[in-house]
PDB file of N, CA and C in Angstrom:
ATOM      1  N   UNK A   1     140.281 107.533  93.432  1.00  0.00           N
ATOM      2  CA  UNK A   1     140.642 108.755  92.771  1.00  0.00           C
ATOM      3  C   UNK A   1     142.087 108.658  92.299  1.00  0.00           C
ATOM      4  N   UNK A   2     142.266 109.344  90.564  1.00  0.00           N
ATOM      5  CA  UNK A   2     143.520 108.971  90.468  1.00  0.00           C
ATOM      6  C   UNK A   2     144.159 110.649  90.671  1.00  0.00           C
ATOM      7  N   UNK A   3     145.597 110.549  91.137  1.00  0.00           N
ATOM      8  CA  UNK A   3     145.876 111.464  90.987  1.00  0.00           C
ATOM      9  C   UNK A   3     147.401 111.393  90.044  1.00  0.00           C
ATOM     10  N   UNK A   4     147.785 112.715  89.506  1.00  0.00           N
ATOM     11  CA  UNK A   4     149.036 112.757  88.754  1.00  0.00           C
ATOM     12  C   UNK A   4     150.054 113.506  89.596  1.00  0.00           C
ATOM     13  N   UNK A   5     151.447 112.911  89.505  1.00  0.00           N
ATOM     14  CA  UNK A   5     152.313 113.641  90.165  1.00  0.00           C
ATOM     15  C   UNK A   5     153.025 113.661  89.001  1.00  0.00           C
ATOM     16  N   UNK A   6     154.240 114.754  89.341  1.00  0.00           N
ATOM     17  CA  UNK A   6     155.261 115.074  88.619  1.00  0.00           C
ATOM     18  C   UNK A   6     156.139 115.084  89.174  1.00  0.00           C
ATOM     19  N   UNK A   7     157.440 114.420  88.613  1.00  0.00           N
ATOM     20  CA  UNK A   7     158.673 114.462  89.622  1.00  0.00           C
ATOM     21  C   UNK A   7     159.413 114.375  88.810  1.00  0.00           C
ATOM     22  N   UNK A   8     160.599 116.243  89.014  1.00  0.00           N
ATOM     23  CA  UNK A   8     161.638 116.358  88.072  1.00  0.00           C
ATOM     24  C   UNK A   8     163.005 115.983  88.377  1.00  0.00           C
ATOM     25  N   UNK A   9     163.704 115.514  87.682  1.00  0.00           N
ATOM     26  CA  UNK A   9     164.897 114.546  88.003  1.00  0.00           C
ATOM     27  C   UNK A   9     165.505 114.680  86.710  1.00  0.00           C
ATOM     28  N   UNK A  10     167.030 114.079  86.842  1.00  0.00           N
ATOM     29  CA  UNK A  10     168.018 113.575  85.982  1.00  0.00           C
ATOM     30  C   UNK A  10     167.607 111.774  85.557  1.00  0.00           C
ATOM     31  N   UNK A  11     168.064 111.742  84.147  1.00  0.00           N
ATOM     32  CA  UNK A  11     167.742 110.197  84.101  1.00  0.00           C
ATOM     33  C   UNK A  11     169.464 110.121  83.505  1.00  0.00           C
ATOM     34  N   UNK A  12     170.385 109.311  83.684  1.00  0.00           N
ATOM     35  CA  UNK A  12     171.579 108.741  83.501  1.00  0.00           C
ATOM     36  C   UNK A  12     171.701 107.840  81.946  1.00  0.00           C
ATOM     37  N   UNK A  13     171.635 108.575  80.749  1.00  0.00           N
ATOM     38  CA  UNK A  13     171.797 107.475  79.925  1.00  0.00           C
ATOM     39  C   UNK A  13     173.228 107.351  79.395  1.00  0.00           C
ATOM     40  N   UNK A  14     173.766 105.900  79.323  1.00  0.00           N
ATOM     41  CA  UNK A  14     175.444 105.458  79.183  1.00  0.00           C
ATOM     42  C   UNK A  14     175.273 105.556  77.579  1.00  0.00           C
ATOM     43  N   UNK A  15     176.485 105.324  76.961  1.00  0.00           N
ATOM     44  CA  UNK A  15     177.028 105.716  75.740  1.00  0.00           C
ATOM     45  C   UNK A  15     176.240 105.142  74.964  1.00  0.00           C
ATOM     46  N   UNK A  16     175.792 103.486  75.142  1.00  0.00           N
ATOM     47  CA  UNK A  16     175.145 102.596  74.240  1.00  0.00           C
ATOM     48  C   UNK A  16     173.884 103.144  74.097  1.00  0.00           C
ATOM     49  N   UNK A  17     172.944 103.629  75.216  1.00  0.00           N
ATOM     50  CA  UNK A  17     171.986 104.048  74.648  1.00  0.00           C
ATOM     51  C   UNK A  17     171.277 105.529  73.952  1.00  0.00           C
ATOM     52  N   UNK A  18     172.628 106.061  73.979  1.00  0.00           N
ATOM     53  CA  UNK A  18     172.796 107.663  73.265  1.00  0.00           C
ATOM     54  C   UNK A  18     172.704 106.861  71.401  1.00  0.00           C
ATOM     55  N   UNK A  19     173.565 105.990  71.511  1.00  0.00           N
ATOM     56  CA  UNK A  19     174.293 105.548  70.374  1.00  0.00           C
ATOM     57  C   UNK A  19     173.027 105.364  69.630  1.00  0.00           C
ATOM     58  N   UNK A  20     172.071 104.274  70.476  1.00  0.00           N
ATOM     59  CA  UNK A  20     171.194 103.462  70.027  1.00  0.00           C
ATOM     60  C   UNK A  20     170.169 104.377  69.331  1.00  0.00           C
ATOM     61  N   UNK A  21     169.657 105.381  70.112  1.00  0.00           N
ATOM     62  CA  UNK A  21     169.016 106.424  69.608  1.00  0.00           C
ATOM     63  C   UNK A  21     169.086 107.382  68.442  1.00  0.00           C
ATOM     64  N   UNK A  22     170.219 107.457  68.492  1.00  0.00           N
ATOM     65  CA  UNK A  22     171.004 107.817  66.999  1.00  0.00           C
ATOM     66  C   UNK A  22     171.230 107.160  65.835  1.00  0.00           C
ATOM     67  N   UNK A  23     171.595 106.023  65.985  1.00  0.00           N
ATOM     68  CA  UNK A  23     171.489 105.077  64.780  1.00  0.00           C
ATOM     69  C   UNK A  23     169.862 104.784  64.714  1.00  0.00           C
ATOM     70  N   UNK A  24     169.033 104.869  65.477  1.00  0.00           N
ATOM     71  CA  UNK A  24     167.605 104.944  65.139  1.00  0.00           C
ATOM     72  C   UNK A  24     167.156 105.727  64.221  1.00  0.00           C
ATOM     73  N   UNK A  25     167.873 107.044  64.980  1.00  0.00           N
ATOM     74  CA  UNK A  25     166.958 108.177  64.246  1.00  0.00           C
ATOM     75  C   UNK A  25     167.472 108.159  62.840  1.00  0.00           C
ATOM     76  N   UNK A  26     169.093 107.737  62.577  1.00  0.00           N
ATOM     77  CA  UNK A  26     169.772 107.539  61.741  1.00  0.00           C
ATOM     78  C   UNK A  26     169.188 107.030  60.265  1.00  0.00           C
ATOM     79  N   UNK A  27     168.747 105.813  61.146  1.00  0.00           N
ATOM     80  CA  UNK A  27     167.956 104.631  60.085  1.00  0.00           C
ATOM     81  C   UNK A  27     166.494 105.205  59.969  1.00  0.00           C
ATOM     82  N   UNK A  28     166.139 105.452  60.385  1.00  0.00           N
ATOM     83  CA  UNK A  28     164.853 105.765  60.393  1.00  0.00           C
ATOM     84  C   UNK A  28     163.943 104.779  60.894  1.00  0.00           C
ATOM     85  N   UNK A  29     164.622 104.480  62.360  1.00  0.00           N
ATOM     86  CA  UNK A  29     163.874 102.816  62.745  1.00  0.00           C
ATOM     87  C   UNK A  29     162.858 103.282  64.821  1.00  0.00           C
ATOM     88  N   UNK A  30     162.407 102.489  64.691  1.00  0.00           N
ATOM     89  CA  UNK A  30     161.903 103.298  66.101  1.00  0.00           C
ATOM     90  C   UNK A  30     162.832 102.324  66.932  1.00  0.00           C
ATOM     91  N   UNK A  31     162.738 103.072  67.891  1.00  0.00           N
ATOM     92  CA  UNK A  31     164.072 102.812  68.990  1.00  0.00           C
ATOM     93  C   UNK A  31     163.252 101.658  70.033  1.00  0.00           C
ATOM     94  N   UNK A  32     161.981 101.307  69.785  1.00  0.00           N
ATOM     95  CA  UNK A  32     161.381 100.599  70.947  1.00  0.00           C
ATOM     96  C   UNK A  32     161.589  99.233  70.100  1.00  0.00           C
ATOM     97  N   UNK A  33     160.789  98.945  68.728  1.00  0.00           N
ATOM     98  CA  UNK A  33     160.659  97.856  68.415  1.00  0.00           C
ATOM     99  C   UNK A  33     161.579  97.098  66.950  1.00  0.00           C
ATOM    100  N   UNK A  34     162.625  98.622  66.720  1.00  0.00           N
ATOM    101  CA  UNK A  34     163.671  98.424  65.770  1.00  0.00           C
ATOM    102  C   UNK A  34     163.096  98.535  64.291  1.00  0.00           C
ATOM    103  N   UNK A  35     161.533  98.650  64.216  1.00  0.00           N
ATOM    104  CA  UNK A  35     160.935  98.420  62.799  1.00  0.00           C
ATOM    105  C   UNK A  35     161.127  99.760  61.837  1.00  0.00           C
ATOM    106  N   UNK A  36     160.564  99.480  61.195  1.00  0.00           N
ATOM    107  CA  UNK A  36     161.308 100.929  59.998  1.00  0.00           C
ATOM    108  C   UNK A  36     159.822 102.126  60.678  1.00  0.00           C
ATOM    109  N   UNK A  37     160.018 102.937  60.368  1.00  0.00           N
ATOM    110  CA  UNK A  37     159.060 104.535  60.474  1.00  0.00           C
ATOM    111  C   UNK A  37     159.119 104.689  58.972  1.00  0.00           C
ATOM    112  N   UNK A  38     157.225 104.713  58.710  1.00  0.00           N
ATOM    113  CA  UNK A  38     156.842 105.539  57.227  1.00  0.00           C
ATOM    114  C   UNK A  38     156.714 107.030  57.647  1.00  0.00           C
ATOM    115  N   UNK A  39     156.727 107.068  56.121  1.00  0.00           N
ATOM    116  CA  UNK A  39     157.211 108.735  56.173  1.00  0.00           C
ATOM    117  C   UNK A  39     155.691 108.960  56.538  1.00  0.00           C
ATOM    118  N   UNK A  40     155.649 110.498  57.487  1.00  0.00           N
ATOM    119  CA  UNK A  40     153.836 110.963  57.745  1.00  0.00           C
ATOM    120  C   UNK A  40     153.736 109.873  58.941  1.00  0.00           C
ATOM    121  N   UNK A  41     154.106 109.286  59.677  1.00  0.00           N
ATOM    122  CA  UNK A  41     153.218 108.273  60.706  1.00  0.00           C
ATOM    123  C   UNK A  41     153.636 109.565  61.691  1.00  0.00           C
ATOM    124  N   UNK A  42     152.862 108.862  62.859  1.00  0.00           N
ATOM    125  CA  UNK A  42     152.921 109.674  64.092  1.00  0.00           C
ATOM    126  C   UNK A  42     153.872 108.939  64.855  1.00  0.00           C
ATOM    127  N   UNK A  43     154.777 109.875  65.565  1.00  0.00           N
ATOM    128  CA  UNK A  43     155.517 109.326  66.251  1.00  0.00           C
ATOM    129  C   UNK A  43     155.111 109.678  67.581  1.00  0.00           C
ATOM    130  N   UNK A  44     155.401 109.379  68.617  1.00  0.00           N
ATOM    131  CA  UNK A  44     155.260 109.825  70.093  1.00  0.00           C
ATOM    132  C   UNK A  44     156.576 109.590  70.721  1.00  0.00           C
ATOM    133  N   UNK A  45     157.503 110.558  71.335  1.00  0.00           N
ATOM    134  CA  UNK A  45     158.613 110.082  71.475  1.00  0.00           C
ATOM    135  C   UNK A  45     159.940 109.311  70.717  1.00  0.00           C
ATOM    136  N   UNK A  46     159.757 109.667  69.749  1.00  0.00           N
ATOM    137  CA  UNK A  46     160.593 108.527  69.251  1.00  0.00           C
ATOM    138  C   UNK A  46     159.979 107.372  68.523  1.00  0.00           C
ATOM    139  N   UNK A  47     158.524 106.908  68.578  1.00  0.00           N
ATOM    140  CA  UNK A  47     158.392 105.710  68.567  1.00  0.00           C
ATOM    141  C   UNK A  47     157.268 105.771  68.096  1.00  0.00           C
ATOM    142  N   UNK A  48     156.734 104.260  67.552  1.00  0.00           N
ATOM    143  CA  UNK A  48     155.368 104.492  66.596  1.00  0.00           C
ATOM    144  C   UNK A  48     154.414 104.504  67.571  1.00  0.00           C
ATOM    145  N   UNK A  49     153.036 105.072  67.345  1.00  0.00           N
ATOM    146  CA  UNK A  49     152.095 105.301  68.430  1.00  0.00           C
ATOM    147  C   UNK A  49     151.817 104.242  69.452  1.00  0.00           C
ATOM    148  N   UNK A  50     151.911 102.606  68.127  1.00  0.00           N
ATOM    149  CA  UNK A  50     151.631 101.767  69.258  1.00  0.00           C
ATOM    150  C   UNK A  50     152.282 101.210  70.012  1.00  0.00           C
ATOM    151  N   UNK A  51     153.758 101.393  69.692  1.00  0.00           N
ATOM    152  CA  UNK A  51     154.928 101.073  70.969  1.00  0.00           C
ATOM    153  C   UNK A  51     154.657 101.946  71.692  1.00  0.00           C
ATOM    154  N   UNK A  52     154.708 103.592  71.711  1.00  0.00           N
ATOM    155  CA  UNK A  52     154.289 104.364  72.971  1.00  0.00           C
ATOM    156  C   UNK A  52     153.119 103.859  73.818  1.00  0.00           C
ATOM    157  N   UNK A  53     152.497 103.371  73.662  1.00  0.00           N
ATOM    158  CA  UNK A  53     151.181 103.316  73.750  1.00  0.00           C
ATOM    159  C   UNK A  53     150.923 101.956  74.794  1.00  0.00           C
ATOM    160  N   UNK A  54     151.902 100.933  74.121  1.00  0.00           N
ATOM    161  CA  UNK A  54     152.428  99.821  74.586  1.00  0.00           C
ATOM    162  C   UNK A  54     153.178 100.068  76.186  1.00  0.00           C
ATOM    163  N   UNK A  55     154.329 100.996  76.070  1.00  0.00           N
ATOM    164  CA  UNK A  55     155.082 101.211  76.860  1.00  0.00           C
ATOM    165  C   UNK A  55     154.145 101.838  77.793  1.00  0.00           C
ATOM    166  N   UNK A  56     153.457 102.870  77.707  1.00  0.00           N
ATOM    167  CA  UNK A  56     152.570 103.311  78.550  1.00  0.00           C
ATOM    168  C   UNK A  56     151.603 102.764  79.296  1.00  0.00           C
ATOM    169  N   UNK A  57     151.550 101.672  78.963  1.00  0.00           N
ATOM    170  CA  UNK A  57     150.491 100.526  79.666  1.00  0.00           C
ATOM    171  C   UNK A  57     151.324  99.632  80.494  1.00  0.00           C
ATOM    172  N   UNK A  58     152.754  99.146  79.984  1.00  0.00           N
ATOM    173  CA  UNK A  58     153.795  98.691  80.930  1.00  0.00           C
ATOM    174  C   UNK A  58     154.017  99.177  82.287  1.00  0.00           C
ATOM    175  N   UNK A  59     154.103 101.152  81.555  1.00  0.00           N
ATOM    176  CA  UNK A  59     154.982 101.447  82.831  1.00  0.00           C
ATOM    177  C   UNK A  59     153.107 101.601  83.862  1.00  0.00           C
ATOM    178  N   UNK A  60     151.950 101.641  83.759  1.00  0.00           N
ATOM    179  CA  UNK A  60     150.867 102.224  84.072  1.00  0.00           C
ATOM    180  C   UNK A  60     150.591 100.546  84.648  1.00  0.00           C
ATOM    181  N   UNK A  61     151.212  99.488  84.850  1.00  0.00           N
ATOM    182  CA  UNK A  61     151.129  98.605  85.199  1.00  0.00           C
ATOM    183  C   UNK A  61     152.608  97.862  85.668  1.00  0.00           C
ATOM    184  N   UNK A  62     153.261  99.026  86.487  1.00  0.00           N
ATOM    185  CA  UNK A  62     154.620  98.765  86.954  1.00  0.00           C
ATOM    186  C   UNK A  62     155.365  97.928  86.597  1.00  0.00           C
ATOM    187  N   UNK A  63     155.451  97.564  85.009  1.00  0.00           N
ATOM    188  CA  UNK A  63     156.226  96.289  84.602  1.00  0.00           C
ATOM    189  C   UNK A  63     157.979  96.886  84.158  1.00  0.00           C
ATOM    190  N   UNK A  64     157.397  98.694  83.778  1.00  0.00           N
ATOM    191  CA  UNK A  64     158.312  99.137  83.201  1.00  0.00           C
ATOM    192  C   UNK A  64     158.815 100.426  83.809  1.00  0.00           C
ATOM    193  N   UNK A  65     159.724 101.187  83.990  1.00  0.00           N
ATOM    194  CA  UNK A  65     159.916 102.620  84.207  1.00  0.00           C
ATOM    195  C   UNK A  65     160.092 103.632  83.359  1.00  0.00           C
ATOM    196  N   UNK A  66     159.645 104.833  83.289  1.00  0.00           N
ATOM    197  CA  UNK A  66     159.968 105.689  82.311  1.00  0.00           C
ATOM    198  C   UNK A  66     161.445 106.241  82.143  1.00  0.00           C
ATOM    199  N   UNK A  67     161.628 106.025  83.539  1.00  0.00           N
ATOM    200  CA  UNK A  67     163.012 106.431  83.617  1.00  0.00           C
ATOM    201  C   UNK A  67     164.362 105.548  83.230  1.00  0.00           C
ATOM    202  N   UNK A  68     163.565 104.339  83.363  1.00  0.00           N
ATOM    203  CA  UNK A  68     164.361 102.477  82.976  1.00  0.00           C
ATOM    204  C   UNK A  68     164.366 102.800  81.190  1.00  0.00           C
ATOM    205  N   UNK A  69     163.123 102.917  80.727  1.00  0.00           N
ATOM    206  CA  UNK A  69     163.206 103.378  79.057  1.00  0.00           C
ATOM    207  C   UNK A  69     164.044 104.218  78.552  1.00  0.00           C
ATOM    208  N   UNK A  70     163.831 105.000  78.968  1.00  0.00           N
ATOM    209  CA  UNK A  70     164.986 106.657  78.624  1.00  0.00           C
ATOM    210  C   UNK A  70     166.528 105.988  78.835  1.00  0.00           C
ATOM    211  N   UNK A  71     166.579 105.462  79.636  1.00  0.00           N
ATOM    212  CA  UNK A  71     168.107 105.149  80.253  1.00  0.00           C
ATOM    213  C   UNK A  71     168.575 103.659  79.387  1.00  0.00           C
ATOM    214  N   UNK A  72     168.062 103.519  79.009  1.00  0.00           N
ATOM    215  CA  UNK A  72     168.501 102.253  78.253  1.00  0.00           C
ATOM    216  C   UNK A  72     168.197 102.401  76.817  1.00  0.00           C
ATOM    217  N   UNK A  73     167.827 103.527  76.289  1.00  0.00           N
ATOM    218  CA  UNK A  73     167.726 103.836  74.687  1.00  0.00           C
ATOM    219  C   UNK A  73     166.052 103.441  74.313  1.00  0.00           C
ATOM    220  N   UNK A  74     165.379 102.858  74.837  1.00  0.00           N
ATOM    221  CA  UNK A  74     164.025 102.280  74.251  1.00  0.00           C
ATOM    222  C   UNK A  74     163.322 103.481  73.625  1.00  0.00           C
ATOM    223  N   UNK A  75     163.095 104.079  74.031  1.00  0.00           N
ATOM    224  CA  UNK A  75     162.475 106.186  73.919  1.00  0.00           C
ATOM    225  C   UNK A  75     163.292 107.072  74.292  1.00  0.00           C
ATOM    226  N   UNK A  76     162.676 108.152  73.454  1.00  0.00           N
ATOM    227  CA  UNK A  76     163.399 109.359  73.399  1.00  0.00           C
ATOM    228  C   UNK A  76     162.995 110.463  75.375  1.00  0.00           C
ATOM    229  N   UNK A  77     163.903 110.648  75.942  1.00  0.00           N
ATOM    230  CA  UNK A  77     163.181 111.951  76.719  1.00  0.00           C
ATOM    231  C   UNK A  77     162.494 113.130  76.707  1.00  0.00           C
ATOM    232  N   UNK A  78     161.502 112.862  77.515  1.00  0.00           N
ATOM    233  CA  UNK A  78     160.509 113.892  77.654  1.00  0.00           C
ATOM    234  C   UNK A  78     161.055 115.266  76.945  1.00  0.00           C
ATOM    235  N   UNK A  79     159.949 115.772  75.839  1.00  0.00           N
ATOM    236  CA  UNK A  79     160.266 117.210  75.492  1.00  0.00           C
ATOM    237  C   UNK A  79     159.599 118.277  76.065  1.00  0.00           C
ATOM    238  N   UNK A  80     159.492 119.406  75.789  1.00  0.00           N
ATOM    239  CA  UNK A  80     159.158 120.792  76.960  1.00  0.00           C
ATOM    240  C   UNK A  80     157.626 120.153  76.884  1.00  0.00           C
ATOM    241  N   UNK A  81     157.235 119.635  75.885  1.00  0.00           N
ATOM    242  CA  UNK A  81     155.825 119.856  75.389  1.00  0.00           C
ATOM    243  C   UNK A  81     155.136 121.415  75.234  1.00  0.00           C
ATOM    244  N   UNK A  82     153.805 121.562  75.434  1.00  0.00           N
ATOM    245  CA  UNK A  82     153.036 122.975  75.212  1.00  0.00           C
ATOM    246  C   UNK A  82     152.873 123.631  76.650  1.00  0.00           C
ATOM    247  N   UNK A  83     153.156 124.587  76.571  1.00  0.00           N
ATOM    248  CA  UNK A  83     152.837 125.899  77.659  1.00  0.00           C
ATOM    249  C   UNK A  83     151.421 125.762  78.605  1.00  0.00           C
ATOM    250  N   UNK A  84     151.210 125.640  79.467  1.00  0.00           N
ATOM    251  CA  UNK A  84     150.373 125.729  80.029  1.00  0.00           C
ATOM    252  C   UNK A  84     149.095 126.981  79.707  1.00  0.00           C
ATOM    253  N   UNK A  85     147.719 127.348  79.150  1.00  0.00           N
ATOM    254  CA  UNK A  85     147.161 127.978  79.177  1.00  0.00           C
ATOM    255  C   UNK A  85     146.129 128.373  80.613  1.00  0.00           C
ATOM    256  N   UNK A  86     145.706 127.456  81.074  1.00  0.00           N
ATOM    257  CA  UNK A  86     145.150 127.628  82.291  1.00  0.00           C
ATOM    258  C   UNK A  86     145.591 128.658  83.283  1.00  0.00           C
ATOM    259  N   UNK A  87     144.678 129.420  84.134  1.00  0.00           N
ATOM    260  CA  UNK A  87     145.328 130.514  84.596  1.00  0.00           C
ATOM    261  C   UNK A  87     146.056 129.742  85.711  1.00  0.00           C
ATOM    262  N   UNK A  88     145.128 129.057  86.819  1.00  0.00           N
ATOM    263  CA  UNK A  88     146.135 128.371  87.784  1.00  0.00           C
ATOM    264  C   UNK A  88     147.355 127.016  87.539  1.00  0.00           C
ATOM    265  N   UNK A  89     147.374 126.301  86.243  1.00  0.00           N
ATOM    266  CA  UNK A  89     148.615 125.895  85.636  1.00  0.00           C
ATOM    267  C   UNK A  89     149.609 126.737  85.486  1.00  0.00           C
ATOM    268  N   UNK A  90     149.255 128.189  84.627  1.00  0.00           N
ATOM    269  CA  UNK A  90     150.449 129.035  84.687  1.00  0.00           C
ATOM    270  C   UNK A  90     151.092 129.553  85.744  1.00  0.00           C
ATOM    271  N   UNK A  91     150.011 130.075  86.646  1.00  0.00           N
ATOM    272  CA  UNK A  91     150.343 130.320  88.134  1.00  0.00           C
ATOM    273  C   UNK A  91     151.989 128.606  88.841  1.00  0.00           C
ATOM    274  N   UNK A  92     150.814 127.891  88.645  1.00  0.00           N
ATOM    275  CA  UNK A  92     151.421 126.880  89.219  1.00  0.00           C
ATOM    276  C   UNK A  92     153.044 126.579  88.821  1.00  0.00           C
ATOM    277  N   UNK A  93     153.310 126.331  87.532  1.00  0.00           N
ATOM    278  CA  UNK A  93     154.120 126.804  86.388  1.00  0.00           C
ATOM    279  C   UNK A  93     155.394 128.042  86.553  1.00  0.00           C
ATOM    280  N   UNK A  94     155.007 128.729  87.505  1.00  0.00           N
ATOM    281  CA  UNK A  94     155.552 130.460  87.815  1.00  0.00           C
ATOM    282  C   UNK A  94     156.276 130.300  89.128  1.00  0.00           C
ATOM    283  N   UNK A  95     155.611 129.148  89.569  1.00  0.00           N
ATOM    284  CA  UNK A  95     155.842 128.926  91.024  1.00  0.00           C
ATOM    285  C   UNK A  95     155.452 130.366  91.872  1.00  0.00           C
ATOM    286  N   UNK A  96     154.173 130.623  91.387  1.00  0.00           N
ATOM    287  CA  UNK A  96     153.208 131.764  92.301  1.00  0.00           C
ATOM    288  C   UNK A  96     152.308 130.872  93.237  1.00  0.00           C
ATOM    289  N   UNK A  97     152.633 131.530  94.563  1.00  0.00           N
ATOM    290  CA  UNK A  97     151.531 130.762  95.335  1.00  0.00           C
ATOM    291  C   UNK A  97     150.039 131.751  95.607  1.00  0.00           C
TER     292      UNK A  97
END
């Protein structure tokens, strides 16, 4: 059985990889594999689907950390994403017990 955890934390990123991210977004290049972004593609994070996608199989095979990515410029950090609709997500979410 798989299960999902969540664990909220600080990730530490140093100057170079603020930088790196910026001259990405700058260029219009993805921050994982440096290649250019067409206009209309999907991004996930920062990055073209199949570097996310890539990375997600790294870290889902402990080669990589999410938190090692973020901190070294490779991807962008986690955004709020969407609201929970579920009644016991929102509950959960509320921190209602």
């Amino acid at each position: 059985m798989r299960v999902r955890t969540i664990i909220f934390g600080w990730v530490e990123m140093n100057k170079q990889a603020m930088q790196r991210l910026a001259k990405c977004e700058r260029d219009g290049l993805c921050p994982a594999c440096l290649q250019k972004i067409e206009e209309g593609e999907v991004l996930v994070r920062g990055c073209h689907s199949k570097c996310a996608k890539a990375t997600y199989r790294a870290i889902a095979a402990g080669k990589l950390t999410d938190e090692g990515q973020v901190a070294c410029g490779e991807w962008k950090p986690r955004s709020g994403g969407r609201s929970p609709s579920n009644p016991v997500s929102v509950k959960a979410n509320l921190g209602v017990a």
